[in-house]
N, C-alpha and C. Protein backbone atom coordinates (compact mmCIF):
# COMPACT_ATOMS: atom_id res chain seq x y z
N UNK A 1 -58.43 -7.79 -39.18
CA UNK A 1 -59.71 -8.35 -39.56
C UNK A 1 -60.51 -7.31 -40.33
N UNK A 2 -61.37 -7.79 -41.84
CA UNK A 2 -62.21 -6.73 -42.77
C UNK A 2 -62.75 -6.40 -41.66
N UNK A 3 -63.70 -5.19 -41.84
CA UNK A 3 -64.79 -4.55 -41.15
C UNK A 3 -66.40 -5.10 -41.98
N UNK A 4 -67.08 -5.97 -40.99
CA UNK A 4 -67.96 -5.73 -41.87
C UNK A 4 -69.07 -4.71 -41.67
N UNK A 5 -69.89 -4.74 -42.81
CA UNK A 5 -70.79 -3.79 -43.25
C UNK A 5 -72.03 -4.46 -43.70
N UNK A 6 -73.16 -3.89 -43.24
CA UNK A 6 -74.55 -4.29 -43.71
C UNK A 6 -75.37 -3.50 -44.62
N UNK A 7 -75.57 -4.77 -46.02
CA UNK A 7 -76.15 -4.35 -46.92
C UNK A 7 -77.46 -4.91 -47.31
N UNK A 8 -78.32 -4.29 -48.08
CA UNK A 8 -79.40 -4.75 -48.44
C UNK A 8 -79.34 -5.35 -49.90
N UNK A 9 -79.51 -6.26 -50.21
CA UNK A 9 -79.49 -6.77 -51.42
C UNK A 9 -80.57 -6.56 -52.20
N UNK A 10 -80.85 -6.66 -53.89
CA UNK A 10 -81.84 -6.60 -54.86
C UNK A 10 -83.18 -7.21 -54.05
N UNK A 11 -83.10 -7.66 -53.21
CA UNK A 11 -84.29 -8.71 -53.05
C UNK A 11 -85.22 -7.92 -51.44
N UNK A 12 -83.97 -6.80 -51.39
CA UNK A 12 -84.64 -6.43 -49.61
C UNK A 12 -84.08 -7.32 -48.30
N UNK A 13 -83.23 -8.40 -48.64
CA UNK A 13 -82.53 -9.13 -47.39
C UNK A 13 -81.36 -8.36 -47.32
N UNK A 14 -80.81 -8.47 -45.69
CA UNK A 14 -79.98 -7.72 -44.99
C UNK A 14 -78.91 -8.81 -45.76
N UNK A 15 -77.63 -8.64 -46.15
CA UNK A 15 -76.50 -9.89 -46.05
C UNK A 15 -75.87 -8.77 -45.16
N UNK A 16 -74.52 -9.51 -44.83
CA UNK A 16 -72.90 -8.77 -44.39
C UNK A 16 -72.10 -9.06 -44.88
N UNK A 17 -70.95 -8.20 -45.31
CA UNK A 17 -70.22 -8.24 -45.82
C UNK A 17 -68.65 -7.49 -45.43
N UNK A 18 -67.47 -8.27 -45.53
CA UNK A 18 -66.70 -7.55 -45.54
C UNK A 18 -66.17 -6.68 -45.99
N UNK A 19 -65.56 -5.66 -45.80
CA UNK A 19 -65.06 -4.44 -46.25
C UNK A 19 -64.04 -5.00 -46.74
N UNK A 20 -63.31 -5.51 -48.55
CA UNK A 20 -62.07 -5.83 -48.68
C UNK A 20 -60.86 -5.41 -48.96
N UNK A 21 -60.89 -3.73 -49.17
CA UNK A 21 -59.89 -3.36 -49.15
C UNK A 21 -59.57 -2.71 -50.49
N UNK A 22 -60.56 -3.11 -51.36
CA UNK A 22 -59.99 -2.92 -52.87
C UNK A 22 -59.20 -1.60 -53.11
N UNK A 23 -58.57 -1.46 -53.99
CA UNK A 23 -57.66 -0.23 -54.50
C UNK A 23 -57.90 0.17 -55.81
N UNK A 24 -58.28 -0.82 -56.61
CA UNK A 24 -58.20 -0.58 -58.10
C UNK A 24 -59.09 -1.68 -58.82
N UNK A 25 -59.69 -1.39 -60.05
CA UNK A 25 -60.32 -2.57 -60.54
C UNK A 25 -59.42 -2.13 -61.94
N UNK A 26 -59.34 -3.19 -62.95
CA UNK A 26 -58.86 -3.51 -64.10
C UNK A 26 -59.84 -4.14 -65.10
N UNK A 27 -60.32 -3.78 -65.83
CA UNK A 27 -61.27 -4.11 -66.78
C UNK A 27 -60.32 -5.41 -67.61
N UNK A 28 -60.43 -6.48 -67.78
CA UNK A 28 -59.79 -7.42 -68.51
C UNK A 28 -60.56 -7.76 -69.73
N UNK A 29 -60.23 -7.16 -71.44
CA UNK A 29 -61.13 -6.82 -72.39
C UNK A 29 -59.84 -8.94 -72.70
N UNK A 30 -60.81 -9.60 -73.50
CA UNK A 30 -60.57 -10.96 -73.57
C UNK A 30 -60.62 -10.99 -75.30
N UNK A 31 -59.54 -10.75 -76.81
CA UNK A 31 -59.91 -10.51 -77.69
C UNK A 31 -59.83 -11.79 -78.09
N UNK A 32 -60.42 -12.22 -79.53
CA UNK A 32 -60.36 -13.44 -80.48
C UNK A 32 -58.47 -13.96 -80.80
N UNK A 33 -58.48 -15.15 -80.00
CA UNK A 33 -57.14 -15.89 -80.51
C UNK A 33 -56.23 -15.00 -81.51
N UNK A 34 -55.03 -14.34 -81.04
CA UNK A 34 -53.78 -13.92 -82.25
C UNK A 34 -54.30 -12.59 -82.87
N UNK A 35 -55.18 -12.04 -81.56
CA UNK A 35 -55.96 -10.46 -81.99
C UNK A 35 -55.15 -9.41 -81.20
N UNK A 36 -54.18 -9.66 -79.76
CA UNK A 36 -54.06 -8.83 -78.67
C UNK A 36 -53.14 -7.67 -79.25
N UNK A 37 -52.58 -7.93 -80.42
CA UNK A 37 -51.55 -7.26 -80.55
C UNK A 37 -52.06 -6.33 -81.35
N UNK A 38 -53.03 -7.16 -81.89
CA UNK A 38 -53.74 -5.67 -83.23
C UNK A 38 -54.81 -5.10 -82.19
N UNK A 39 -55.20 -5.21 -81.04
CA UNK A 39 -55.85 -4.78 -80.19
C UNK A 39 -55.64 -4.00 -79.46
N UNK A 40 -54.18 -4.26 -79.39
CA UNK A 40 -53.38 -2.94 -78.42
C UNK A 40 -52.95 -1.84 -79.64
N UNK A 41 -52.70 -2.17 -80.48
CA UNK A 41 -52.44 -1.18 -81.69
C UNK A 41 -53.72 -0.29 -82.10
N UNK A 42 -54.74 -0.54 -82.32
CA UNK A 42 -55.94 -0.24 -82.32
C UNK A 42 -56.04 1.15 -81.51
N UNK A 43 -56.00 0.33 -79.90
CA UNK A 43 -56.54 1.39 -79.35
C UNK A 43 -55.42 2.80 -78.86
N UNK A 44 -54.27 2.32 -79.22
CA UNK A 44 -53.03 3.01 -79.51
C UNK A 44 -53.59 4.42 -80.48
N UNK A 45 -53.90 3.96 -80.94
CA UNK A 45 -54.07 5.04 -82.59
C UNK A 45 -55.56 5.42 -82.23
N UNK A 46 -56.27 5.05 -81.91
CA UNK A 46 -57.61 5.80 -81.88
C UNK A 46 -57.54 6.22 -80.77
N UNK A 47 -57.74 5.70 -79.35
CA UNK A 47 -57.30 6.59 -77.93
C UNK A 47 -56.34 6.74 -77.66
N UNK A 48 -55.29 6.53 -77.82
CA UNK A 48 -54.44 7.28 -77.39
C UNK A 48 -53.70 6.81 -76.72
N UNK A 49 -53.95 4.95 -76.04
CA UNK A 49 -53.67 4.68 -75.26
C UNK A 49 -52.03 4.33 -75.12
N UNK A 50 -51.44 4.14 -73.81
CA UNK A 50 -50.33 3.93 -73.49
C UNK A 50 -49.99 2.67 -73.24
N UNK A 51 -49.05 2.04 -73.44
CA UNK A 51 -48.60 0.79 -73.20
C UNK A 51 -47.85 0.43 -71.90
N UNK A 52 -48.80 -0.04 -70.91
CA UNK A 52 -47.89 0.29 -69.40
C UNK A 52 -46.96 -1.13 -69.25
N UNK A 53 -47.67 -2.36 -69.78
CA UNK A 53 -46.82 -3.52 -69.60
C UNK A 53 -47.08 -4.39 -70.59
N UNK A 54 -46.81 -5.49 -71.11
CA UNK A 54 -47.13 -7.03 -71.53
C UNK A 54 -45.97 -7.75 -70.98
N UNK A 55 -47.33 -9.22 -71.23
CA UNK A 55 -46.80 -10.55 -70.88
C UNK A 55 -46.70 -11.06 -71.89
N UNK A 56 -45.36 -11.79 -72.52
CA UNK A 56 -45.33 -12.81 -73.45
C UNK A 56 -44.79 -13.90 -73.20
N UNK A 57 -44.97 -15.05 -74.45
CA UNK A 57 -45.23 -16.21 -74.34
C UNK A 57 -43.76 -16.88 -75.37
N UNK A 58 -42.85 -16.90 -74.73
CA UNK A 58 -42.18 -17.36 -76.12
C UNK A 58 -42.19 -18.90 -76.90
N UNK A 59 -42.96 -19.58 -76.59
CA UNK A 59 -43.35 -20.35 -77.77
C UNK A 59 -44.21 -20.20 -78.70
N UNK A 60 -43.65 -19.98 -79.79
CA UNK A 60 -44.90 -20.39 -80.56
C UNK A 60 -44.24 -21.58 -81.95
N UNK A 61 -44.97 -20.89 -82.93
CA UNK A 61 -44.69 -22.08 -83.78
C UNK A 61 -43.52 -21.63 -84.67
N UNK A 62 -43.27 -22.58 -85.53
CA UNK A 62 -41.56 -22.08 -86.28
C UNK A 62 -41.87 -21.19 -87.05
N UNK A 63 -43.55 -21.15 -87.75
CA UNK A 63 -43.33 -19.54 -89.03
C UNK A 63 -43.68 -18.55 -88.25
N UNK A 64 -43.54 -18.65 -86.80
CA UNK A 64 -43.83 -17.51 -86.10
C UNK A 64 -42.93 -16.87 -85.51
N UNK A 65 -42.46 -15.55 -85.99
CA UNK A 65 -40.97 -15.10 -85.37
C UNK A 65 -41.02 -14.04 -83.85
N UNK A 66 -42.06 -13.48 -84.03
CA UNK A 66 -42.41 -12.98 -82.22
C UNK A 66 -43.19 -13.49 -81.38
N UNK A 67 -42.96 -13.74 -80.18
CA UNK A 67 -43.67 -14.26 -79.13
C UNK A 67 -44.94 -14.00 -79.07
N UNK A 68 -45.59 -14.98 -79.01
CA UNK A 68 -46.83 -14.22 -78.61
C UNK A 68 -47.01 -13.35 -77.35
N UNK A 69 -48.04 -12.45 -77.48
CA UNK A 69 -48.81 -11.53 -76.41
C UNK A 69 -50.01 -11.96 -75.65
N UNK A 70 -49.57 -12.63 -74.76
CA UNK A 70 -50.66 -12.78 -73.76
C UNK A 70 -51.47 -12.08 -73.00
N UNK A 71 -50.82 -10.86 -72.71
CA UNK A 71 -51.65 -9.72 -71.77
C UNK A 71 -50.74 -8.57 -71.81
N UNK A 72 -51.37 -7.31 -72.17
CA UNK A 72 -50.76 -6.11 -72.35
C UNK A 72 -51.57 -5.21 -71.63
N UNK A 73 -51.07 -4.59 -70.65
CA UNK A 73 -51.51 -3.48 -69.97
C UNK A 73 -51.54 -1.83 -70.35
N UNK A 74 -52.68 -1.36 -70.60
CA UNK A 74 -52.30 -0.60 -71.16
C UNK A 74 -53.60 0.94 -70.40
N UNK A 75 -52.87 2.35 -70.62
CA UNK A 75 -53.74 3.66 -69.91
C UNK A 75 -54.52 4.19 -70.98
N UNK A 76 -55.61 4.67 -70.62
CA UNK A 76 -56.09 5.31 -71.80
C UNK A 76 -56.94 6.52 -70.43
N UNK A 77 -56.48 7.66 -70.48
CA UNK A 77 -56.59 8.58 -70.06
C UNK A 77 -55.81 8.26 -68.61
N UNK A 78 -56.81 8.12 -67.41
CA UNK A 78 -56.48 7.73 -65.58
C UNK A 78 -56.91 6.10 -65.90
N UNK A 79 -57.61 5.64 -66.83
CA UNK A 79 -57.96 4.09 -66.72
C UNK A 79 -57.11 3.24 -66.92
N UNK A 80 -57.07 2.05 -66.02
CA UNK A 80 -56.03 0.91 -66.91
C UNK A 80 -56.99 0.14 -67.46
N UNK A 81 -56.42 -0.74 -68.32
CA UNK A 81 -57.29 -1.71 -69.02
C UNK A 81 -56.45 -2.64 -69.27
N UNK A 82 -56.70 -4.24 -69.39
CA UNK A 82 -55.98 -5.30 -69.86
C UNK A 82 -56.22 -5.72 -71.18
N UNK A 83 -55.56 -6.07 -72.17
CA UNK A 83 -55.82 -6.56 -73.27
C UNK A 83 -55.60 -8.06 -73.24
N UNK A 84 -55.98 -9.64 -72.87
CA UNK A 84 -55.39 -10.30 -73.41
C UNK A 84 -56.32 -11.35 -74.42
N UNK A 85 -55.35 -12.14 -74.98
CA UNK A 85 -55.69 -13.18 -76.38
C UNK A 85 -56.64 -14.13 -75.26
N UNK A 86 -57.56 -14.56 -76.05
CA UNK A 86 -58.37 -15.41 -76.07
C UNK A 86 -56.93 -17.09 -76.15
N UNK A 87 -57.17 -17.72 -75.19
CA UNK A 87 -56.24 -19.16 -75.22
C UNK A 87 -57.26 -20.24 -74.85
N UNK A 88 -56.57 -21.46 -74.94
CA UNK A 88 -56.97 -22.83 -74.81
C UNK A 88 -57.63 -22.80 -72.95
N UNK A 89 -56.79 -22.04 -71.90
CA UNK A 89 -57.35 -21.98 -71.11
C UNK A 89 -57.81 -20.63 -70.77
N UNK A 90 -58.52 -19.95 -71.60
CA UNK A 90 -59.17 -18.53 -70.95
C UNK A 90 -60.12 -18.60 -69.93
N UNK A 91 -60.47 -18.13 -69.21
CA UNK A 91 -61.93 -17.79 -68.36
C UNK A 91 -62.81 -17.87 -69.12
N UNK A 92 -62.48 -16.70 -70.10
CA UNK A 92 -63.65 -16.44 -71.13
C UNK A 92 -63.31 -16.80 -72.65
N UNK A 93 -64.83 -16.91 -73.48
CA UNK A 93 -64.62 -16.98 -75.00
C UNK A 93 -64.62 -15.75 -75.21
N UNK A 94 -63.74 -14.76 -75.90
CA UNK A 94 -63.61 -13.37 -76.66
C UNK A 94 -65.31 -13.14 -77.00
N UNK A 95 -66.03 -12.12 -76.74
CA UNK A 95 -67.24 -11.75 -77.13
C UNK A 95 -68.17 -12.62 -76.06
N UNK A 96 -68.18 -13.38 -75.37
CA UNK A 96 -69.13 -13.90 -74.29
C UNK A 96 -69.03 -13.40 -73.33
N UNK A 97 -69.65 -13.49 -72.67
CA UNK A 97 -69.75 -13.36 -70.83
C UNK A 97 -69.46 -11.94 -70.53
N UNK A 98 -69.60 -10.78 -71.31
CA UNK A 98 -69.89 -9.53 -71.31
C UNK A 98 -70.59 -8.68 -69.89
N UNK A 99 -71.39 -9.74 -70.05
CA UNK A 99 -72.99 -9.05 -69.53
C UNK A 99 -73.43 -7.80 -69.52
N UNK A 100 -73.16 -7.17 -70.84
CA UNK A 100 -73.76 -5.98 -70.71
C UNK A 100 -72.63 -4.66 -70.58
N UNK A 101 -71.65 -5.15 -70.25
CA UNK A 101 -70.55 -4.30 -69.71
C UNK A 101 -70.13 -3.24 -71.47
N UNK A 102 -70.08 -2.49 -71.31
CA UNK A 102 -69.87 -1.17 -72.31
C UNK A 102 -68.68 -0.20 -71.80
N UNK A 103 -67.45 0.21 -72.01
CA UNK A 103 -66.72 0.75 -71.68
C UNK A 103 -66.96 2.08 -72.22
N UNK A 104 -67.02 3.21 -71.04
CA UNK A 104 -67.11 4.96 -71.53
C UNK A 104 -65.72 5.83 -71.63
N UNK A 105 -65.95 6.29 -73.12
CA UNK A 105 -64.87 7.11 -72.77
C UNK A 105 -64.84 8.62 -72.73
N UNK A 106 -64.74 9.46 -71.85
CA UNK A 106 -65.39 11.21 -72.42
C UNK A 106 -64.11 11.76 -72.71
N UNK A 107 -64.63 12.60 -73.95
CA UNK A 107 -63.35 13.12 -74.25
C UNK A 107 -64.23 14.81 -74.84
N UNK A 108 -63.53 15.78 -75.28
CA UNK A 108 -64.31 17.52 -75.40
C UNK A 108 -64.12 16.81 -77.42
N UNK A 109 -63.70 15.76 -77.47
CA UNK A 109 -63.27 15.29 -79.62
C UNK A 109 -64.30 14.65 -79.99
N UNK A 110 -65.39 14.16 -79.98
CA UNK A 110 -66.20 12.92 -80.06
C UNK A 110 -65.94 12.81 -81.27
N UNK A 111 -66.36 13.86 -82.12
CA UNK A 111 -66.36 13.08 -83.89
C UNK A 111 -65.30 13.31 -83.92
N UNK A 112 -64.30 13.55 -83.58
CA UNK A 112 -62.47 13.02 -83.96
C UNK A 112 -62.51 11.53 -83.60
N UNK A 113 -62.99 11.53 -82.41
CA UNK A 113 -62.49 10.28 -82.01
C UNK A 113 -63.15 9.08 -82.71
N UNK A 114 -64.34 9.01 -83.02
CA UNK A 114 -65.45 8.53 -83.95
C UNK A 114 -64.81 8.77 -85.36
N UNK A 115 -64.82 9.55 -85.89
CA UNK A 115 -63.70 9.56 -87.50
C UNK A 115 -62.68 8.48 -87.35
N UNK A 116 -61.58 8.86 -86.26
CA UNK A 116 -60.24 7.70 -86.66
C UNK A 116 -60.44 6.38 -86.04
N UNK A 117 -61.74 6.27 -85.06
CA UNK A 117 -62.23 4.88 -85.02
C UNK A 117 -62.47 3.89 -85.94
N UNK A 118 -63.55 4.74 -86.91
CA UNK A 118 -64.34 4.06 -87.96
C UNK A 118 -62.77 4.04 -88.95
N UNK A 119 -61.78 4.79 -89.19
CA UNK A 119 -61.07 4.96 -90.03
C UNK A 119 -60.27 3.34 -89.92
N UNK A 120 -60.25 2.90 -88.52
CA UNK A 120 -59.25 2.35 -88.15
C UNK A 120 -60.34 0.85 -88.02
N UNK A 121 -61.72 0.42 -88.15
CA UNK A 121 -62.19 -0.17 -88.79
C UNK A 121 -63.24 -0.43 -87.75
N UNK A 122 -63.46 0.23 -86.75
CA UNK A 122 -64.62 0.16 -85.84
C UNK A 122 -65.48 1.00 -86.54
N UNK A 123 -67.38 0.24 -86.18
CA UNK A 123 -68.10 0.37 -86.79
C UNK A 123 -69.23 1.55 -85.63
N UNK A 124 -69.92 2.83 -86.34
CA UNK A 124 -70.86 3.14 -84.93
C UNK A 124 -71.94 2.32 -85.35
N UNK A 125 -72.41 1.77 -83.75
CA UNK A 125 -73.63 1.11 -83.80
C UNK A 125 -74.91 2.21 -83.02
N UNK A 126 -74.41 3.48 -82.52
CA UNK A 126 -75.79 4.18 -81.92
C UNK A 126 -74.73 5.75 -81.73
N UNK A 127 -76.02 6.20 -81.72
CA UNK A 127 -75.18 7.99 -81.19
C UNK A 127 -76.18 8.97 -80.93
N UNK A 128 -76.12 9.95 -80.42
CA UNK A 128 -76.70 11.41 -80.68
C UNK A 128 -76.12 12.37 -81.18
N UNK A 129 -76.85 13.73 -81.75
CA UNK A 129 -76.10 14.89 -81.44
C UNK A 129 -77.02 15.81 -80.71
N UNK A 130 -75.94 16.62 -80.57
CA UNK A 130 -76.91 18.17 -80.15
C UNK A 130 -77.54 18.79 -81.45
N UNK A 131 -78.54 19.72 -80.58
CA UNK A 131 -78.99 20.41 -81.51
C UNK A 131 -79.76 19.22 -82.54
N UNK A 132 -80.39 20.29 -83.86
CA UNK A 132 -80.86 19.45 -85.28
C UNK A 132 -80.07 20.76 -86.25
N UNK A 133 -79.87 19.75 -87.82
CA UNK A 133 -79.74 20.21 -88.86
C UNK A 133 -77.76 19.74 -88.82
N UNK A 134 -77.80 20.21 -89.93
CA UNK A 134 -76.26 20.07 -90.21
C UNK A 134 -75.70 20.77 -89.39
N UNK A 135 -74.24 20.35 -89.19
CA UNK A 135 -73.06 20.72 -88.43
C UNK A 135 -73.31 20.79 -86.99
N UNK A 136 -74.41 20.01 -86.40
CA UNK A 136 -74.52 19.97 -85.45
C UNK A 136 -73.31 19.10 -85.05
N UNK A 137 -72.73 19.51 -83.38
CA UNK A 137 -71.84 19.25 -82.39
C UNK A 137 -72.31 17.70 -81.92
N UNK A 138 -71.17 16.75 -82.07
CA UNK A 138 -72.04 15.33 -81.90
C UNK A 138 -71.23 14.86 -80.35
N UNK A 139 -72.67 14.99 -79.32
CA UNK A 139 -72.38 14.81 -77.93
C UNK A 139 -71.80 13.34 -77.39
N UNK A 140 -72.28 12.16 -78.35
CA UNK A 140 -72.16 11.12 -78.26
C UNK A 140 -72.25 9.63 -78.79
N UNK A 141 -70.93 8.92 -79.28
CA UNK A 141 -71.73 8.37 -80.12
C UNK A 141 -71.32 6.80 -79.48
N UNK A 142 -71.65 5.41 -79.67
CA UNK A 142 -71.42 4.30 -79.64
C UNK A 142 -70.81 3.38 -80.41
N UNK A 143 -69.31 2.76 -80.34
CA UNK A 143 -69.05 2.45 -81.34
C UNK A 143 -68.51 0.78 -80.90
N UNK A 144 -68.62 0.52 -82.01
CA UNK A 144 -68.00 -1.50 -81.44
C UNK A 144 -66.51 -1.74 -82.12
N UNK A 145 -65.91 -2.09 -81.73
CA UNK A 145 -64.57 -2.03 -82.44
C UNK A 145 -64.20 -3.53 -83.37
N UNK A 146 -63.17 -3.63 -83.40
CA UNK A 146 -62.91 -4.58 -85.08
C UNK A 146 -62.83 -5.78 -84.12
N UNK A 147 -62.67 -5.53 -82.26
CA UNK A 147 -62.32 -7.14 -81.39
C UNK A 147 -63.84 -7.35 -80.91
N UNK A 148 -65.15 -6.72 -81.20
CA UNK A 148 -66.64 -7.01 -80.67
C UNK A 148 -66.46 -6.34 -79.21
N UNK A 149 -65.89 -5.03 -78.73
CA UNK A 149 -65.68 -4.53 -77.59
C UNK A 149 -66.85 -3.64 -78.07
N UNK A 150 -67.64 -2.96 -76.91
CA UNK A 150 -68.63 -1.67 -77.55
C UNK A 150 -68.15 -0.54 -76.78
N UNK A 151 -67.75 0.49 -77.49
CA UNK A 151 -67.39 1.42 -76.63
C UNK A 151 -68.24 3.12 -76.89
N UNK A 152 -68.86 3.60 -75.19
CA UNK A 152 -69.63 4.85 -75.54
C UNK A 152 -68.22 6.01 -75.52
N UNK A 153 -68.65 7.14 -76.56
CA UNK A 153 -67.45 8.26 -76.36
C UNK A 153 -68.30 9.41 -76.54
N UNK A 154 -68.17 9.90 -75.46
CA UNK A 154 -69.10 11.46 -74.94
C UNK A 154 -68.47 12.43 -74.17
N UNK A 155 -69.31 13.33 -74.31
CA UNK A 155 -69.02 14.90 -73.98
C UNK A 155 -68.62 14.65 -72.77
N UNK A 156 -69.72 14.41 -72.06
CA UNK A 156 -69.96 14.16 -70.75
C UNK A 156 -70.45 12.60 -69.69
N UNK A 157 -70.20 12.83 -68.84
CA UNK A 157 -70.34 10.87 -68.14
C UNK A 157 -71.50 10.25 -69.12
N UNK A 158 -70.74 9.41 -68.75
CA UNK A 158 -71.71 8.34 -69.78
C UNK A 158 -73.09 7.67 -69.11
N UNK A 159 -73.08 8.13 -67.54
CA UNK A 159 -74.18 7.90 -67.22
C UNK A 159 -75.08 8.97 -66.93
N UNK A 160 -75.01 9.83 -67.26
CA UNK A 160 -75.60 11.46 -67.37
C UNK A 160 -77.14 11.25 -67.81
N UNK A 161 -77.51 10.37 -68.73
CA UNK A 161 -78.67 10.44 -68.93
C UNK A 161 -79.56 9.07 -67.69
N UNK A 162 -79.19 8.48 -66.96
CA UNK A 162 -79.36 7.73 -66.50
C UNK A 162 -79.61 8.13 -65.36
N UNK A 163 -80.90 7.70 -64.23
CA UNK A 163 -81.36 8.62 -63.24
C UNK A 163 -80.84 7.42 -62.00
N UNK A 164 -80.06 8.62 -61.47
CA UNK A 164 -78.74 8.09 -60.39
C UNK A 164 -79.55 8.43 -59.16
N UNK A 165 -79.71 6.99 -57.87
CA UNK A 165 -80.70 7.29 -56.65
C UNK A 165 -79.12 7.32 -55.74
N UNK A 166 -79.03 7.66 -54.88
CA UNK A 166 -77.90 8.09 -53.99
C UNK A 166 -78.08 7.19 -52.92
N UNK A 167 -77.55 6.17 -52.25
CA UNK A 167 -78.06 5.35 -51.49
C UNK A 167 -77.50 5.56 -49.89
């Protein structure tokens, strides 16, 4: 049997809750219909990432000679992440139901990683640097990629500027 645990919710009421056990969460990034593959390629070449699994689909249509890619698992540093296509029955529409969610990545490269982003056709939408004047060291910048994913890439945690209460 979970253990439960008593929490206080946004509102100041006690709920309970079970303790469930979790081990791992998986970010499931949801791209635009017949994108997953240029999505996993993408982030192949700009992070670095690894290809731990896919699921394919072998129907498709006759001028289509590889299966489609339904879901590709893939590492990008200790993180996993899911890539799959936007379908007839998704959860989600590709670019909706977000809420806000921004994926961080820290790395000691930022404008490397920001150069072969934009190279590779992601756009920055926000950033800082250190310091002022030229050749300043750029601590952090924000970038959205070619599938409407937004991703922060910094020096340091991405919630560093954000004032953390310890509960």
């Amino acid at each position: 049997m979970a253990e439960e645990q008593k929490l206080t919710a946004g509102n100041g009421a006690e709920t309970q809750a079970a303790a469930a056990g979790f081990f791992l969460l998986k970010p499931k990034l949801v791209v635009p219909s017949m994108k997953a593959e240029a999505a996993v390629a993408f982030y192949k070449a700009v992070f670095g990432a690894v290809e731990v699994r896919r699921d394919t689909y072998a129907k498709r249509k006759a001028d289509q000679e590889q299966p489609l890619l339904v879901c590709a698992e893939i590492k990008i540093g200790g993180s996993t992440i899911v890539i799959c296509d936007q379908s007839d029955d998704s959860e989600l529409v590709a670019g909706e139901g977000a809420g806000g969610v921004v994926l961080c990545l820290e790395t000691e490269n930022v404008a490397g990683v920001v150069a072969t982003a934009v190279e590779a056709g992601a756009v920055v939408v926000g950033g800082e640097a250190a310091g002022g004047g030229g050749g300043a060291e750029v601590e952090e910048a924000k970038l959205k990629d070619p599938f409407g994913v937004v991703w922060v890439v910094a020096k340091k945690s991405c919630c560093s500027t954000a004032v953390v209460e310890e509960v």
